[in-house]
Protein backbone atom coordinates (compact mmCIF):
# COMPACT_ATOMS: atom_id res chain seq x y z
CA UNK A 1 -15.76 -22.64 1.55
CA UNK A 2 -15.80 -19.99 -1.71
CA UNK A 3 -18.76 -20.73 -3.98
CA UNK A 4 -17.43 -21.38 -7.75
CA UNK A 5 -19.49 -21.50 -11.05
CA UNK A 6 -19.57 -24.72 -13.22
CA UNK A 7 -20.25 -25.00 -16.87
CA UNK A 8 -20.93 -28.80 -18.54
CA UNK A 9 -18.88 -29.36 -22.03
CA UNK A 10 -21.50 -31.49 -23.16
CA UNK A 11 -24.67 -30.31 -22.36
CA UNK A 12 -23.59 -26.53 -21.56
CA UNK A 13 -25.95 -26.39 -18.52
CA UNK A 14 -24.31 -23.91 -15.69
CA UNK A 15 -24.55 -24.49 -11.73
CA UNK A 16 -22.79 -23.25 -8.47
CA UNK A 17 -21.21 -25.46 -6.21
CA UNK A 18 -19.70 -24.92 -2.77
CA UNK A 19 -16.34 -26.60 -2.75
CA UNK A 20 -12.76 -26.38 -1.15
CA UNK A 21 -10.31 -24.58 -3.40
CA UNK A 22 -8.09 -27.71 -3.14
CA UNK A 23 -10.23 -29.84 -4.79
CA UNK A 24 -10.66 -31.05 -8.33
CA UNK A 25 -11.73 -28.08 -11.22
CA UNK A 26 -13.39 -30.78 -12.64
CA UNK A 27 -17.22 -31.95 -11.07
CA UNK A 28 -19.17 -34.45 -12.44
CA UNK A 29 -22.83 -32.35 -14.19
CA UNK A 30 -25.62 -31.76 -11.76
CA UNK A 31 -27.58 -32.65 -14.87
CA UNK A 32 -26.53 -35.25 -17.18
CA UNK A 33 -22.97 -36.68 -14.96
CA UNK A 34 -20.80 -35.65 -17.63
CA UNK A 35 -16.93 -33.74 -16.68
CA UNK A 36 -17.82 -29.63 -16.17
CA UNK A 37 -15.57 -27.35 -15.82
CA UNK A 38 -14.82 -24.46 -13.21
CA UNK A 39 -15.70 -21.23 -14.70
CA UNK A 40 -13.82 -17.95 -14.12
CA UNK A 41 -16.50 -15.71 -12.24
CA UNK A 42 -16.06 -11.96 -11.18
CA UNK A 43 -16.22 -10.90 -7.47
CA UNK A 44 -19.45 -9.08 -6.30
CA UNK A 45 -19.47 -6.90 -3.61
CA UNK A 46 -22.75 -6.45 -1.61
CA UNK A 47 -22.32 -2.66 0.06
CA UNK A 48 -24.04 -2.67 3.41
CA UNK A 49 -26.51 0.30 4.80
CA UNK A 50 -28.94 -0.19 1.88
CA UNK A 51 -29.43 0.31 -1.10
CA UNK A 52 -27.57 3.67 -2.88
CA UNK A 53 -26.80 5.08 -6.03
CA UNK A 54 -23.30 5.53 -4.82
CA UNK A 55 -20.73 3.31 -6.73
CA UNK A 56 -18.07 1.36 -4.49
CA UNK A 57 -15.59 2.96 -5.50
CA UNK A 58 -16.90 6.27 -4.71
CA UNK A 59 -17.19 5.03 -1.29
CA UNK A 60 -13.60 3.57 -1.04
CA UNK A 61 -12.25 6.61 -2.39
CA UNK A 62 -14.21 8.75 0.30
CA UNK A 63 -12.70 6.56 3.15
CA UNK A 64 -8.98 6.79 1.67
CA UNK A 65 -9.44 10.31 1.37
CA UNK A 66 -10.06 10.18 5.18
CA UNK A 67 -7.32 8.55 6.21
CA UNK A 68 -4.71 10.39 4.12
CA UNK A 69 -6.01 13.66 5.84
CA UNK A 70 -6.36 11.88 9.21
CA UNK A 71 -2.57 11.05 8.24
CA UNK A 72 -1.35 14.38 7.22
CA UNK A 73 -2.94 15.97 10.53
CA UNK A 74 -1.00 13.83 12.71
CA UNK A 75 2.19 14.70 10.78
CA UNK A 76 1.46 18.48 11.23
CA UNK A 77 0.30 17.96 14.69
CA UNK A 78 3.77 16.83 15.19
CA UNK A 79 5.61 18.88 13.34
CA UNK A 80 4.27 21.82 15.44
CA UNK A 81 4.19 25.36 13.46
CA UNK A 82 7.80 24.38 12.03
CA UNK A 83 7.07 24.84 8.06
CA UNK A 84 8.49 21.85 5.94
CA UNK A 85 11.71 22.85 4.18
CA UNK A 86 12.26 23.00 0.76
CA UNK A 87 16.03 21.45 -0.76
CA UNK A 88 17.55 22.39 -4.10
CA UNK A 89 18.63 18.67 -5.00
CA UNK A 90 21.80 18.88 -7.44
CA UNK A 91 21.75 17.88 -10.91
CA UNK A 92 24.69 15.91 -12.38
CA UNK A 93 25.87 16.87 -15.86
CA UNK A 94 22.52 15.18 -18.17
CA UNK A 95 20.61 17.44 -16.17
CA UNK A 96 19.07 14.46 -14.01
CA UNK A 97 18.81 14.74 -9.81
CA UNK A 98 21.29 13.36 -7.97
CA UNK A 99 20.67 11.71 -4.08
CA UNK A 100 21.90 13.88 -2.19
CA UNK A 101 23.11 11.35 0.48
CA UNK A 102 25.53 9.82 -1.98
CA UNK A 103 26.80 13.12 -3.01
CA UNK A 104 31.09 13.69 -1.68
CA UNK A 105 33.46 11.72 -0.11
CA UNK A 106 32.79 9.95 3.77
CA UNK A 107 33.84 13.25 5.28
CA UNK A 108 31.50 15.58 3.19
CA UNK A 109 28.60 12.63 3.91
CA UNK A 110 29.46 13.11 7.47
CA UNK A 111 29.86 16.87 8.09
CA UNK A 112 26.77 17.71 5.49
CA UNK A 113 24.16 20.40 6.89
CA UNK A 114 21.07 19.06 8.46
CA UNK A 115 18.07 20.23 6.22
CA UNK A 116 15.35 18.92 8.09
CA UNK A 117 14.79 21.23 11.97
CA UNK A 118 12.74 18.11 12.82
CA UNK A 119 15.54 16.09 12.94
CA UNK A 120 17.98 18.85 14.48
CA UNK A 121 15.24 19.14 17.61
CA UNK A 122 14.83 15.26 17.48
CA UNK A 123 18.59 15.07 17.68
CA UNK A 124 18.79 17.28 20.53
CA UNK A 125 16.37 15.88 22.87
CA UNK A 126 18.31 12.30 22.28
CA UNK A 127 21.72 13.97 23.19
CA UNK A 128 19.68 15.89 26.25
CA UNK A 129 18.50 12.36 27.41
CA UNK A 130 21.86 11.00 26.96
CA UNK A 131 20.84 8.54 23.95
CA UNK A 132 23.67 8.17 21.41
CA UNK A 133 22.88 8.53 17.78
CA UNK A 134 23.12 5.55 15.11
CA UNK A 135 26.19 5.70 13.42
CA UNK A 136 27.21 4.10 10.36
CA UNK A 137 25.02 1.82 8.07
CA UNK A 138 23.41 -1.15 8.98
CA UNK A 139 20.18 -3.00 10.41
CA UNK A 140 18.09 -0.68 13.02
């Protein structure tokens, strides 16, 4: 059960009380029995391993930073020594990129130059195993 903070209206004294969030905002006054209210209270993390002069958010940061490198090592890990590709996206006439999937008519769509040799080699070890690619749109 979440701890909330309680303020009396009459006699302004404030108190914690252990309740269920489903109950009642309003609790009689540990003091004088009168209505007090539920206070809005801000969330205070205790950081475990001591004490430090390290803020929390230092330490979150730290750990994100971790993973996002952990992540990007695993992508390169897979992608082998193959360098990522850069594509010139097209601009329509205001000067503002275009998707270059919606660009031409079905055939163009179709027909269009892989730009990605990850998917070219991923494409030819399904067609070496004998998998058939997705065609069309729809749900995976």
């Amino acid at each position: 059960m979440p701890l909330y903070e309680y303020r009396c209206g009459s006699c302004k004294y404030e108190f914690e009380d252990l309740r269920s969030s489903t109950e009642d905002a309003v609790i009689p006054c540990k003091k004088c029995g009168k209505p007090a209210d539920r206070q809005m209270s801000s969330f205070a993390p205790v950081m475990a391993g001591g004490s430090t002069t390290e803020s929390a958010d230092m330490m979150i940061g730290r750990e994100a930073s971790k993973r996002w490198q952990m992540m990007a090592d695993k992508q390169a890990k897979r992608r082998g020594d193959k360098p990522l590709q850069s594509v010139e996206l097209p601009k329509n006439k205001a000067g503002q990129f275009m998707p270059v999937m919606g660009l031409g008519d079905q055939k163009e769509r179709t027909t269009r130059k892989e730009f990605s040799s990850a998917l070219q080699d991923h494409r030819k070890k399904r067609n070496e195993r004998g998998q058939p690619q997705f065609q069309g749109t729809g749900a995976f």
